[in-house]
Protein backbone atom coordinates (compact mmCIF):
# COMPACT_ATOMS: atom_id res chain seq x y z
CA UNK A 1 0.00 0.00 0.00
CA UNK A 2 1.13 3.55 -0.57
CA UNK A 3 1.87 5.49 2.75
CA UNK A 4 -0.62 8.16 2.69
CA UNK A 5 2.48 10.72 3.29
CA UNK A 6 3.41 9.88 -0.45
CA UNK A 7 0.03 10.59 -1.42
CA UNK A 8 -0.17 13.77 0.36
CA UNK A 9 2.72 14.66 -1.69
CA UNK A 10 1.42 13.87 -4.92
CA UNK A 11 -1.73 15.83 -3.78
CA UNK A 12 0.21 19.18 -2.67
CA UNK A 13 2.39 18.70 -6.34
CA UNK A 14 -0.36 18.26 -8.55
CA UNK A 15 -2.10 21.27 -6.43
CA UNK A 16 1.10 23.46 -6.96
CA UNK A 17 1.39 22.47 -10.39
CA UNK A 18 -2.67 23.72 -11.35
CA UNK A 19 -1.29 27.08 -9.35
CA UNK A 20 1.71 27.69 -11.72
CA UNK A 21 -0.95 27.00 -14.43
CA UNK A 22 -3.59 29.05 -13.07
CA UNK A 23 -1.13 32.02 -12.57
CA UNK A 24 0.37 31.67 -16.23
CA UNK A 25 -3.23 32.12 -17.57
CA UNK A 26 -3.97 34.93 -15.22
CA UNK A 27 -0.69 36.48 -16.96
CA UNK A 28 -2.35 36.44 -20.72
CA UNK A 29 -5.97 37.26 -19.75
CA UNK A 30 -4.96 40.01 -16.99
CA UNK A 31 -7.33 38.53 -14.92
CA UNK A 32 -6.23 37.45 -11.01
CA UNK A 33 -9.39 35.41 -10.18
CA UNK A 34 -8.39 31.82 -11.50
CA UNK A 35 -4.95 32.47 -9.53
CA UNK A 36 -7.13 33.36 -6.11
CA UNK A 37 -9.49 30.37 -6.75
CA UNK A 38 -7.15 27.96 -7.13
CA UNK A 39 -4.55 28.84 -4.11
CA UNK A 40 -7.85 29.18 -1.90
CA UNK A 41 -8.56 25.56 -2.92
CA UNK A 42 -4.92 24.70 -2.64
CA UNK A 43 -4.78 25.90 0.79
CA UNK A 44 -7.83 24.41 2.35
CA UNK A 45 -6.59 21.47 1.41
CA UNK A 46 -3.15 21.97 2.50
CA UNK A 47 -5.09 23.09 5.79
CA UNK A 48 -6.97 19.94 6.40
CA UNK A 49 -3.91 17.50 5.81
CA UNK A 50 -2.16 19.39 8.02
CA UNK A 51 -4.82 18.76 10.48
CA UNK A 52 -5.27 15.74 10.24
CA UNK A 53 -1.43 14.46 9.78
CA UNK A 54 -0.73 16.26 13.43
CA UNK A 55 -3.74 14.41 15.27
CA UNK A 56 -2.56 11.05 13.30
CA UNK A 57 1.24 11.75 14.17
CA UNK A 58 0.51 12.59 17.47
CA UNK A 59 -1.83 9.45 18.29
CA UNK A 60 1.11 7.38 16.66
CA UNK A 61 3.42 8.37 18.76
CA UNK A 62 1.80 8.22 21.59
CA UNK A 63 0.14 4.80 21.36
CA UNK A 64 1.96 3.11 18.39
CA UNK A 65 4.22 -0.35 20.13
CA UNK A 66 7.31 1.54 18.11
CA UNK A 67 8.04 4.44 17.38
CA UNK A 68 10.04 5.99 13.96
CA UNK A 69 12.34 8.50 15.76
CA UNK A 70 15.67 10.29 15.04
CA UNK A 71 18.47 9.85 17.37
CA UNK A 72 21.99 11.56 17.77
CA UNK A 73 24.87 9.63 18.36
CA UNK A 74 28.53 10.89 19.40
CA UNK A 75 31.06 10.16 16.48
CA UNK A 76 30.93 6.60 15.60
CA UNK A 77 32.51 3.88 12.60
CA UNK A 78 32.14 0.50 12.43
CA UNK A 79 35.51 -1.05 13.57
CA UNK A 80 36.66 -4.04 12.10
CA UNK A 81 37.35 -7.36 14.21
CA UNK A 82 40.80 -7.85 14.74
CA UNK A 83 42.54 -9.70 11.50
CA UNK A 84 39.86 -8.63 9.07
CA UNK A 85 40.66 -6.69 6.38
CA UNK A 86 38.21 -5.00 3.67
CA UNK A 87 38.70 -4.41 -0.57
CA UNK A 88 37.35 -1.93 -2.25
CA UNK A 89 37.21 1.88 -0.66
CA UNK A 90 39.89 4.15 -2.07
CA UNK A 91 39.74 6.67 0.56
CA UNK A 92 40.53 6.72 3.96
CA UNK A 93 38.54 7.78 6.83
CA UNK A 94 40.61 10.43 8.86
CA UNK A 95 38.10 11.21 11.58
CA UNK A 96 34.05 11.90 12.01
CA UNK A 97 31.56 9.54 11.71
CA UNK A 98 28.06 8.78 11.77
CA UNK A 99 26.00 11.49 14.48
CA UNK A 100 22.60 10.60 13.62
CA UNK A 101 20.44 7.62 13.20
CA UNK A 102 16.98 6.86 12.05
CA UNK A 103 15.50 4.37 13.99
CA UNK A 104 12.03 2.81 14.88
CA UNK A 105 12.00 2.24 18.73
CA UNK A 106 9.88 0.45 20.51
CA UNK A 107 10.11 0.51 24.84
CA UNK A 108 10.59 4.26 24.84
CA UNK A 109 9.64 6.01 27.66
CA UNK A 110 6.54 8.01 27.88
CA UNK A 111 8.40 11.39 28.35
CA UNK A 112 9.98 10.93 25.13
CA UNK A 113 6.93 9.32 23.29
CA UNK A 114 5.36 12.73 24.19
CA UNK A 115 7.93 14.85 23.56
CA UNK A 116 8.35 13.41 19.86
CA UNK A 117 4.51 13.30 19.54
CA UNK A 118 4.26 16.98 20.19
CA UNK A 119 7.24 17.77 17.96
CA UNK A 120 5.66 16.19 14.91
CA UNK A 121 1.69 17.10 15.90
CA UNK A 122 3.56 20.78 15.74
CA UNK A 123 5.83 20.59 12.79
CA UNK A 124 1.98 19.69 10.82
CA UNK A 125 0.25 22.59 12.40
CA UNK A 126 2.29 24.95 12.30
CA UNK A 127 2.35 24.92 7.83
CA UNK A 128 -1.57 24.03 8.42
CA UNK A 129 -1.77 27.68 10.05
CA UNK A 130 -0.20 29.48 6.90
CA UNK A 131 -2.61 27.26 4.71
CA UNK A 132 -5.50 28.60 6.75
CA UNK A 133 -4.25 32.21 6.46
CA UNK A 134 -3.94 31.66 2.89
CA UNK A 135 -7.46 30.17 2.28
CA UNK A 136 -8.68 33.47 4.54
CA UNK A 137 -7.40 35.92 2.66
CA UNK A 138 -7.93 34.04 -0.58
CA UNK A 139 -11.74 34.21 0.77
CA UNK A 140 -11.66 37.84 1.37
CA UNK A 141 -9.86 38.94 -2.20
CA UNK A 142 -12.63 37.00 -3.81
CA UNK A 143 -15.28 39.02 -1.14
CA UNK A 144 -13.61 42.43 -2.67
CA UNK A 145 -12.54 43.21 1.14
CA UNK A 146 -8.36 42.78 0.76
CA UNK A 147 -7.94 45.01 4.16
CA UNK A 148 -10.54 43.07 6.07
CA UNK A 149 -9.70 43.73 9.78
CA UNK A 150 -9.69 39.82 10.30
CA UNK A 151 -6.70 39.32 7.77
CA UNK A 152 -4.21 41.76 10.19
CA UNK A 153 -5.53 39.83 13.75
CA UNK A 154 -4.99 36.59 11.98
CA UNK A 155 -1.65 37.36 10.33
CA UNK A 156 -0.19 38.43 13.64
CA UNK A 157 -1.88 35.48 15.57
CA UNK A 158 0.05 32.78 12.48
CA UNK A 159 2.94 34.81 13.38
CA UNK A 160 3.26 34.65 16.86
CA UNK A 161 2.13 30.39 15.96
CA UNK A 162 5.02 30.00 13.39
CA UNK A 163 7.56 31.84 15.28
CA UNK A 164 6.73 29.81 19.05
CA UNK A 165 5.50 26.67 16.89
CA UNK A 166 8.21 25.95 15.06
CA UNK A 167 10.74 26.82 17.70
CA UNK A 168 9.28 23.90 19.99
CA UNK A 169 9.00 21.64 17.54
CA UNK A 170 13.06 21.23 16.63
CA UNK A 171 13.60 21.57 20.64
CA UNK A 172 11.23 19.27 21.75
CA UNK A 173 11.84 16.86 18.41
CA UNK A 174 15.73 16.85 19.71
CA UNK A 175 14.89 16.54 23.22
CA UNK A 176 12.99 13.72 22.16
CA UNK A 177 15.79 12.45 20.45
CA UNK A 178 18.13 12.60 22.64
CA UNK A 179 16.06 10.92 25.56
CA UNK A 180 15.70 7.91 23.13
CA UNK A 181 19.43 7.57 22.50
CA UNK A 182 20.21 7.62 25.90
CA UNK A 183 17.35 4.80 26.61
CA UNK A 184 18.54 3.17 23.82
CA UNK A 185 22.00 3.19 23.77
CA UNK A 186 23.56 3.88 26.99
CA UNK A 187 24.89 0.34 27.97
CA UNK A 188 25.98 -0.25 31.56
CA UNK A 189 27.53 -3.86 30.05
CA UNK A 190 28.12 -6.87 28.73
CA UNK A 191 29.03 -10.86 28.91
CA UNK A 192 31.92 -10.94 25.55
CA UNK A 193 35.65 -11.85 26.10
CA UNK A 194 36.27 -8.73 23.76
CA UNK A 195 36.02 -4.95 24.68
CA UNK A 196 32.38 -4.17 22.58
CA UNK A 197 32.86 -0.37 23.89
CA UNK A 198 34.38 0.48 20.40
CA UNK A 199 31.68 -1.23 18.23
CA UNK A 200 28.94 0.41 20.18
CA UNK A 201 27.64 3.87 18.87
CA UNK A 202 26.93 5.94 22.66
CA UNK A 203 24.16 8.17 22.54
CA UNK A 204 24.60 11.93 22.58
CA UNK A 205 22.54 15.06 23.81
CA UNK A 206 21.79 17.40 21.10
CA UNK A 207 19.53 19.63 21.25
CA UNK A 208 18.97 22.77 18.45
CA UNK A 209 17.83 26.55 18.58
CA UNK A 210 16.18 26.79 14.70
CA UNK A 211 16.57 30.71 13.51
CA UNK A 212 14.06 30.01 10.54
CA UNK A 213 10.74 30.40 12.67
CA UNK A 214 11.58 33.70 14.32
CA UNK A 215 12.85 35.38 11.12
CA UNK A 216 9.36 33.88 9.48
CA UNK A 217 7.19 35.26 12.29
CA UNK A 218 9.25 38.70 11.70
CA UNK A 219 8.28 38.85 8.25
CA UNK A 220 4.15 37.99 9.18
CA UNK A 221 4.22 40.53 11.58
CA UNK A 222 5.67 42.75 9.88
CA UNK A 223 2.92 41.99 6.98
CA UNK A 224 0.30 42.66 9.58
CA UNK A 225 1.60 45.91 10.10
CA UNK A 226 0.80 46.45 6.63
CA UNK A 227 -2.37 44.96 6.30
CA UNK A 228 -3.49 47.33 9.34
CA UNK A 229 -1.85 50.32 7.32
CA UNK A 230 -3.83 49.25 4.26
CA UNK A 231 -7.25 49.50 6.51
CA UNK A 232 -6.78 53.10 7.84
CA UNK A 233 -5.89 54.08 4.38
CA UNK A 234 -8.80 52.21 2.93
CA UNK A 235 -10.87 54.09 5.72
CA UNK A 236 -9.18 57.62 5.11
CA UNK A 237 -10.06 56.80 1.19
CA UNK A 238 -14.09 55.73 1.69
CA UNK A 239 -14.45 59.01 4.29
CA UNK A 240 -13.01 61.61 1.11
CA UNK A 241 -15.30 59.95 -1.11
């Protein structure tokens, strides 16, 4: 069966694909309304996958027997057993390694089950509230009302949701991570006549501070500034008239 993630993607592709053709017709007849119709159609849909991938990634997560999670590891490389030698590789490995690993887990604790549930439920909402901000204002263009007062409340609202949402999803998606490697991987020891402390990857505590979601909630608040600078004009206009 096709995983329903590879579907979405064919959906959102085709979708961007009738934009581009939507907008190159606007282009010859001069007229925007194909272009408006088809992103507000594009973006309810985006909106309602979005919605309903977070509630399914979140359940997963959260009540799945394993779990698909990402892990970091310190620097590790397979070493050989003594006496064995390998063919083929022209190059030599001077230093680094593997530092991440993509795993499905299963015995995870429920601190990090939640912690990666919440990362993922997030990482789905937070493009599902652009989508909905899109099919609003698509909505309103359509209505004739472009400075609507609900289009500035709303674009400052998805900006204070991209900037905090997409901050605590990479913190709490590596916080996850890193609880999992550590429950995974941090072995106290073993029954072998050999030293296994070199073939073992040991887990690592990584944990990231993404840039991307503040600069994104800059720019939306900063078009919300706008927006509200559109309506007093708008209103300054319709009181000369």
């Amino acid at each position: 069966m096709t995983p329903w993630w590879m579907l979405t993607a064919i959906a959102l592709l085709l979708g961007a694909i009738a934009l581009a053709v939507a907008a190159a017709r606007a282009t010859r007849r001069g007229s925007d309304s194909a272009v408006v119709t088809t992103a507000l159609t594009l973006a309810v849909i985006t909106a309602v996958i979005a919605a309903v991938g977070g509630v399914v990634a979140l359940l997963s997560s959260l009540l799945a027997p394993s779990v698909p999670i990402s892990i970091p590891v310190q620097d590790y490389w397979p070493v050989l057993p003594a006496g064995a030698e390998i063919q083929g590789p022209s190059a030599t490995r001077v230093g680094g390694g593997f530092r991440t690993a993509e795993i499905v887990a299963a015995g995870l604790s429920m601190g990090a089950r939640v912690c990666w549930g919440i990362s993922q439920a997030v990482a789905w909402l937070v493009p599902g509230t652009v989508a909905t901000l899109v099919a609003i204002t698509c909505a309103q263009l359509r209505a004739g009302r472009p400075f609507a007062p609900v289009l500035a409340r709303l674009t400052m609202f998805v900006a204070g949701a991209v900037a905090l949402g997409g901050t605590c999803a990479q913190v709490l998606g590596d916080t996850a991570g890193s609880m999992a490697a550590q429950e995974l991987l941090a072995v106290t020891g073993w029954t072998s006549p050999e030293d296994l402390s070199a073939l073992l990857p040991q887990p690592a505590l990584l944990i990231t501070f993404p840039f991307w979601p503040i600069g994104a909630g800059l720019a939306l608040a900063a078009l919300a500034t706008l927006l509200r600078r559109g309506q007093a004009l708008q209103r300054d206009t319709e009181g000369l008239v």
